[in-house]
N, C-alpha and C. Protein backbone atom coordinates (compact mmCIF):
# COMPACT_ATOMS: atom_id res chain seq x y z
N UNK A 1 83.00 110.54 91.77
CA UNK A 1 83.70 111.67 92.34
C UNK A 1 82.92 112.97 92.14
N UNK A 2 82.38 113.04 90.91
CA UNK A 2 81.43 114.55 90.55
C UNK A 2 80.47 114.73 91.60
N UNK A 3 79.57 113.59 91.82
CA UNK A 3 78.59 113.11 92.31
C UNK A 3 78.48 113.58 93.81
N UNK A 4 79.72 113.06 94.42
CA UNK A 4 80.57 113.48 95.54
C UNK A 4 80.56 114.71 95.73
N UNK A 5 81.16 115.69 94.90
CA UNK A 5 81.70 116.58 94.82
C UNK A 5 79.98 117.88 94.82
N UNK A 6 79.02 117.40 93.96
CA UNK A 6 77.97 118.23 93.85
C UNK A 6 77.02 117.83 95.15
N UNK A 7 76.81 116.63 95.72
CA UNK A 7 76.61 116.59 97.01
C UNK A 7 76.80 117.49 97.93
N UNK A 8 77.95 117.56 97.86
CA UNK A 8 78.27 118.82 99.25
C UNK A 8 78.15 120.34 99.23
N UNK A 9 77.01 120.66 98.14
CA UNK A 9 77.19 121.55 97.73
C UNK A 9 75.66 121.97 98.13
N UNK A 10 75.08 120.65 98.19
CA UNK A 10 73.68 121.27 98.17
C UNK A 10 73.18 121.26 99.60
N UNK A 11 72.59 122.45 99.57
CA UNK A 11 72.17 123.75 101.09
C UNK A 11 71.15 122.95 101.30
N UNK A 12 69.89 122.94 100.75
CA UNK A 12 68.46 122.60 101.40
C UNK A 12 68.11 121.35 101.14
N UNK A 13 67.32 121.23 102.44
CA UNK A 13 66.75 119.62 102.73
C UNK A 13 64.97 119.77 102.10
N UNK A 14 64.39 118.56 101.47
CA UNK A 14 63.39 118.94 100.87
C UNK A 14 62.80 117.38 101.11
N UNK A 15 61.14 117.38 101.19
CA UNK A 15 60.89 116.10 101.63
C UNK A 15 59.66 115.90 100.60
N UNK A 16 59.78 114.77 99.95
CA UNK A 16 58.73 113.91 98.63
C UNK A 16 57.54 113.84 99.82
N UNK A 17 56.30 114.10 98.66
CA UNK A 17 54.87 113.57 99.07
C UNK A 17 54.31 112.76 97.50
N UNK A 18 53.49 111.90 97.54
CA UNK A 18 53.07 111.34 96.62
C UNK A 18 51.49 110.61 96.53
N UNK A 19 50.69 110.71 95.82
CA UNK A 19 49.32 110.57 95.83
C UNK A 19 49.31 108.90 95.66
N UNK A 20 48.77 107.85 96.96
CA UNK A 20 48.74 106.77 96.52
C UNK A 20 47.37 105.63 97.13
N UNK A 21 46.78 104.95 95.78
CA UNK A 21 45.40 104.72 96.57
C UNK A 21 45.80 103.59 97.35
N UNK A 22 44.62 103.94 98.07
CA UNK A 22 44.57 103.09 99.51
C UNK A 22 43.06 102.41 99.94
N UNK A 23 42.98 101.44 100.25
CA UNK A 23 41.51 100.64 100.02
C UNK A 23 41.29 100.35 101.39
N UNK A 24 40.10 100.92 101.48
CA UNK A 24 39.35 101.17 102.88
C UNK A 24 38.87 99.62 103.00
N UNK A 25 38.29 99.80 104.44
CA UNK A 25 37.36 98.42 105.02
C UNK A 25 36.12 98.46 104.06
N UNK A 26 35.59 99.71 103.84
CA UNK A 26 34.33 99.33 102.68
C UNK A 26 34.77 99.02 101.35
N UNK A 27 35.96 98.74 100.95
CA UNK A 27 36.41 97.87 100.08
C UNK A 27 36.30 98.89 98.57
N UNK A 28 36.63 100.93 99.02
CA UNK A 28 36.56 101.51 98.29
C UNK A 28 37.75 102.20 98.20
N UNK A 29 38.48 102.76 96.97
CA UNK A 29 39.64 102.81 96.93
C UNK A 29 39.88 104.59 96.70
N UNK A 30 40.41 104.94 97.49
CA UNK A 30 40.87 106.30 97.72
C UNK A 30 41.91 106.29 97.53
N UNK A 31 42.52 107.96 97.15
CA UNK A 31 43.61 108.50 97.08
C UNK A 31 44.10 109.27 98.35
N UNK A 32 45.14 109.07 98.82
CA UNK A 32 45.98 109.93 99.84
C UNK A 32 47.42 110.10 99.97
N UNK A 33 47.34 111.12 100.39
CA UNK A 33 48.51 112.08 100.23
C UNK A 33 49.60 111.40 101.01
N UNK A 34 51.06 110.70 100.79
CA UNK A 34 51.94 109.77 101.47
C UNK A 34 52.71 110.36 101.69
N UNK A 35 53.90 110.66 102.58
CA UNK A 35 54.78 110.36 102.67
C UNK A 35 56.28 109.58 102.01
N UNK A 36 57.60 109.89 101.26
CA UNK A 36 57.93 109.14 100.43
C UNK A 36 58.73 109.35 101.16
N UNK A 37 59.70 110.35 101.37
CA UNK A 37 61.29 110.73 102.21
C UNK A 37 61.03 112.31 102.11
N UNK A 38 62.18 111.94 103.36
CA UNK A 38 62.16 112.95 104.45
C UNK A 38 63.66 113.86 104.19
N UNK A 39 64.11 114.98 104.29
CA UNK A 39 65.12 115.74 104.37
C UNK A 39 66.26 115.34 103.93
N UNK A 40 65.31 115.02 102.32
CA UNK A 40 66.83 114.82 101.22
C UNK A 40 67.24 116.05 100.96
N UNK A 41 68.48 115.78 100.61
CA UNK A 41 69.44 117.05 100.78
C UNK A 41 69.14 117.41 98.73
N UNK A 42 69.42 118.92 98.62
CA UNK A 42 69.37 119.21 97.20
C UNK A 42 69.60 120.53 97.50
N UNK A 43 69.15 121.09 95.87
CA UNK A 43 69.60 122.76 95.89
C UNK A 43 68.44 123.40 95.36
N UNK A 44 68.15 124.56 95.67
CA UNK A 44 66.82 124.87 94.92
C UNK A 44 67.14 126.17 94.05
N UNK A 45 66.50 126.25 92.79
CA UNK A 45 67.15 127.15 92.52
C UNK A 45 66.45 128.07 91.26
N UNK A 46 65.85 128.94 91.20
CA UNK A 46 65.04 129.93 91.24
C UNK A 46 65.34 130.12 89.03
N UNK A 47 64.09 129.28 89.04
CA UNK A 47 64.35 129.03 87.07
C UNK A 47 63.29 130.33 86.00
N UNK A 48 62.35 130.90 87.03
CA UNK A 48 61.83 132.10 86.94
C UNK A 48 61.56 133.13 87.35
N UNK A 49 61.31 134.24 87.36
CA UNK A 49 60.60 135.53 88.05
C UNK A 49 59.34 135.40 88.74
N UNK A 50 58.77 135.32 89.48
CA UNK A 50 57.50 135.44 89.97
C UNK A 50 55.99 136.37 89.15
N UNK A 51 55.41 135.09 88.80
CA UNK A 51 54.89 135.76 86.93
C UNK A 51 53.19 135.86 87.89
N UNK A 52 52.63 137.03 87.62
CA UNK A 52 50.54 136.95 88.03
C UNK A 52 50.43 136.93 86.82
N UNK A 53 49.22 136.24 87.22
CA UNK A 53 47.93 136.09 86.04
C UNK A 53 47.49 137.11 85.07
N UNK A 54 46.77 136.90 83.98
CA UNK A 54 46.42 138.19 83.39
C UNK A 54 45.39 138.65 83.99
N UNK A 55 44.35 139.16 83.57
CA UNK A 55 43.37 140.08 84.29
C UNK A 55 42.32 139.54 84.62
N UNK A 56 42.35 137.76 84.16
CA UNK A 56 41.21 137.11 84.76
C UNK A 56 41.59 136.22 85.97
N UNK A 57 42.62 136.81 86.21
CA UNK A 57 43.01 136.40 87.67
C UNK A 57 43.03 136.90 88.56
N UNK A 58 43.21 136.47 89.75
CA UNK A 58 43.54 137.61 91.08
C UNK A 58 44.60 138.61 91.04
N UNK A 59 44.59 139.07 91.26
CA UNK A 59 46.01 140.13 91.35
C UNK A 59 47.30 139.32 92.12
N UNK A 60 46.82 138.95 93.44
CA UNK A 60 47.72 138.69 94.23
C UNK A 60 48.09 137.13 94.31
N UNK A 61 47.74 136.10 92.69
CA UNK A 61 48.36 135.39 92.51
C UNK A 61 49.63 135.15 92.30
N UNK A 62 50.32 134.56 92.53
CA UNK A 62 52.00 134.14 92.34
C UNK A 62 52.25 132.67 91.57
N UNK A 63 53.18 132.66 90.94
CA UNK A 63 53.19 131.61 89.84
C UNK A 63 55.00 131.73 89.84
N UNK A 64 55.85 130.56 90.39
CA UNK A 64 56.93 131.03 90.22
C UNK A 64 57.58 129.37 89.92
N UNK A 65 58.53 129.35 89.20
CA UNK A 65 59.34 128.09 88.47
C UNK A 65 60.52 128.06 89.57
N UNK A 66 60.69 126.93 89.94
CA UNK A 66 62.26 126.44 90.34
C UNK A 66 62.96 125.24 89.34
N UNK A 67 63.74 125.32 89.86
CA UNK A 67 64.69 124.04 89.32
C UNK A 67 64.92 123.37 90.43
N UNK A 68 65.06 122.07 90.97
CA UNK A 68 65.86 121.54 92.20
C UNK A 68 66.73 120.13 91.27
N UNK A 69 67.70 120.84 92.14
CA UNK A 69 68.95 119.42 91.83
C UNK A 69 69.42 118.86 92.89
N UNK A 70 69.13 117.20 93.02
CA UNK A 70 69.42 116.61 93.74
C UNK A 70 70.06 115.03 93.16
N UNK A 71 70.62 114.07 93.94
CA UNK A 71 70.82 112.98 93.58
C UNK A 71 70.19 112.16 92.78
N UNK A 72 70.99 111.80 91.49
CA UNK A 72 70.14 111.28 90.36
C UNK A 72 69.87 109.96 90.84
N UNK A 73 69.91 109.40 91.80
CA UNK A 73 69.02 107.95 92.49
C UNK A 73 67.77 108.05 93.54
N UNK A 74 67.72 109.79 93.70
CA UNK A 74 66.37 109.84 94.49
C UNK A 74 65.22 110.15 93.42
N UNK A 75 64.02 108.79 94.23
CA UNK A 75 63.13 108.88 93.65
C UNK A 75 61.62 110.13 93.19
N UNK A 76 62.05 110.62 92.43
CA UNK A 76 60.71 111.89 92.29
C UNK A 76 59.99 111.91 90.80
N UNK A 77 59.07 111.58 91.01
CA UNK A 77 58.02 111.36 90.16
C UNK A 77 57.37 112.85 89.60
N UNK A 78 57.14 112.78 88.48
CA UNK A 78 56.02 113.85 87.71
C UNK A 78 55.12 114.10 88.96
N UNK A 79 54.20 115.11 89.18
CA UNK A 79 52.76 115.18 90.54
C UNK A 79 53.33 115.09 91.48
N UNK A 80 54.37 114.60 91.63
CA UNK A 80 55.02 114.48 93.40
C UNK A 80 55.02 116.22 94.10
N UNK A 81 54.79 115.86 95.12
CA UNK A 81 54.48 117.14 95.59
C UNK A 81 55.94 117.19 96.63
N UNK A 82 56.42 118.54 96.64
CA UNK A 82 57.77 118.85 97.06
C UNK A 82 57.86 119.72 97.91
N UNK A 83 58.43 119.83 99.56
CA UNK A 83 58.07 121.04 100.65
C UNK A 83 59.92 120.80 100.04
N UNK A 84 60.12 122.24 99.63
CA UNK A 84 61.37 122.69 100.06
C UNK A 84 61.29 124.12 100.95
N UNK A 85 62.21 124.66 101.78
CA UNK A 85 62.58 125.83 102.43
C UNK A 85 61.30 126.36 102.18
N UNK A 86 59.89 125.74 102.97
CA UNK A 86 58.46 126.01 103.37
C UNK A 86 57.83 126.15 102.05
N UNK A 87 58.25 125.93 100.85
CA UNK A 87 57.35 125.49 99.26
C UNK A 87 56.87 124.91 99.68
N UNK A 88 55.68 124.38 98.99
CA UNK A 88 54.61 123.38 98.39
C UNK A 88 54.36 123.69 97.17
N UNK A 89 55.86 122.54 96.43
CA UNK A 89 55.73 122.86 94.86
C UNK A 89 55.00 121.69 94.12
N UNK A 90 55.18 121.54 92.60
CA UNK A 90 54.86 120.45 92.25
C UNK A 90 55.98 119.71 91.11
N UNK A 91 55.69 118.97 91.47
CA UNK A 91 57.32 118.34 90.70
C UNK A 91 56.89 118.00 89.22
N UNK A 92 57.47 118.50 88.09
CA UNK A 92 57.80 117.92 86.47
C UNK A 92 58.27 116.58 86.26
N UNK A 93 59.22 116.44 84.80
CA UNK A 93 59.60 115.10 84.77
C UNK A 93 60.77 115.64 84.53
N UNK A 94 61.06 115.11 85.64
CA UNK A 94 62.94 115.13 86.13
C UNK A 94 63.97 114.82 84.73
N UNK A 95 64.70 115.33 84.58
CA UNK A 95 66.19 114.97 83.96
C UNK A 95 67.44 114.72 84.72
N UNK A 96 67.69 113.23 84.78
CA UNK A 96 68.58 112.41 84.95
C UNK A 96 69.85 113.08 84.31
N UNK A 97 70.98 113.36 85.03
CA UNK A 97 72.69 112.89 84.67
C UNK A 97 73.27 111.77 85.90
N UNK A 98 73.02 110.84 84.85
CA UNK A 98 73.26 109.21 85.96
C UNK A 98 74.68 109.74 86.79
N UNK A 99 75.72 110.37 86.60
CA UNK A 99 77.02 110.64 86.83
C UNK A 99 76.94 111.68 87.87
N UNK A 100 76.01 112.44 87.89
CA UNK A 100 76.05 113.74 88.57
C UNK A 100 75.20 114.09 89.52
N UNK A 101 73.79 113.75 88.75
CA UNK A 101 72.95 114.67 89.49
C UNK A 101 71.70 114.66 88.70
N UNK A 102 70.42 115.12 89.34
CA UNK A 102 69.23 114.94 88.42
C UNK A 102 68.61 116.67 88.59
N UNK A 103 67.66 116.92 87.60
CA UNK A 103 67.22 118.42 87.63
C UNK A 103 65.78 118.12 87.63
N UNK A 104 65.07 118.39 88.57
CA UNK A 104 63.53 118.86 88.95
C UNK A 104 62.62 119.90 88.61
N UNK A 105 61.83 120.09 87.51
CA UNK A 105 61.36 121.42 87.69
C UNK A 105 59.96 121.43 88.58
N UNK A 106 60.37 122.24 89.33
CA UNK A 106 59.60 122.57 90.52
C UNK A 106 58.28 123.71 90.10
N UNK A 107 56.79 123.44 90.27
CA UNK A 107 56.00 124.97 90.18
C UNK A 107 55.41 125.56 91.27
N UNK A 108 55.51 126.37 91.73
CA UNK A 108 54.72 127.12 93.23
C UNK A 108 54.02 127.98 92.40
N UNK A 109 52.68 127.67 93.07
CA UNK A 109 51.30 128.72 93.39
C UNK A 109 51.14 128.88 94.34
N UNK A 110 50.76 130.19 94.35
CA UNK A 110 50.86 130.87 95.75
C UNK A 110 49.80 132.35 95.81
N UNK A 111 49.60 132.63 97.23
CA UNK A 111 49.18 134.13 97.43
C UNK A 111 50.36 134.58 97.70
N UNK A 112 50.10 136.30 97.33
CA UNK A 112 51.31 136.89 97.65
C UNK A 112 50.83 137.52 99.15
């Protein structure tokens, strides 16, 4: 019923990418960027301030933390790479509430 209940709550659709090797005809094994799912539903939700670098950085770097909560049976891996509402974040190691809901921490780098 919770489960239910926090479902309908969540606004944005967000779609898994995942790094997985793949072995060519020359019988050499590369990494590429997959596809996992498409416009799972979740919430995104803003776990820091938008932090720049110190002074050996660019200025107009951006460094900002999310949280995303979505269904604790969708699959998201540590490195999984995450397009929410036009992000390209990178996904942590999720925390599971089998009952409820799971929490993602999300990192965007970015230009400003």
């Amino acid at each position: 019923m919770l489960k239910t209940m926090l479902g309908r709550m969540y606004s944005d659709k967000f779609d898994i990418y995942r790094m997985v090797d793949a072995v060519g005809a020359d019988k050499i094994t590369r990494q590429s960027r997959s596809p996992v799912q498409s416009g799972v539903p979740g919430q995104l939700s803003l776990s820091s301030a938008d932090k720049t670098g110190g002074p050996a950085e660019a200025a107009n770097d951006i460094k900002t933390d999310y949280i995303l909560l979505c269904d604790p049976a969708t699959d998201i891996r540590a490195g999984d790479e995450i397009i929410v509402r036009g992000l390209s974040c990178l996904a942590g190691l999720s925390h599971k509430y089998p009952a409820s809901h799971q929490q993602v921490p999300l990192e965007y780098k970015g230009e400003a």
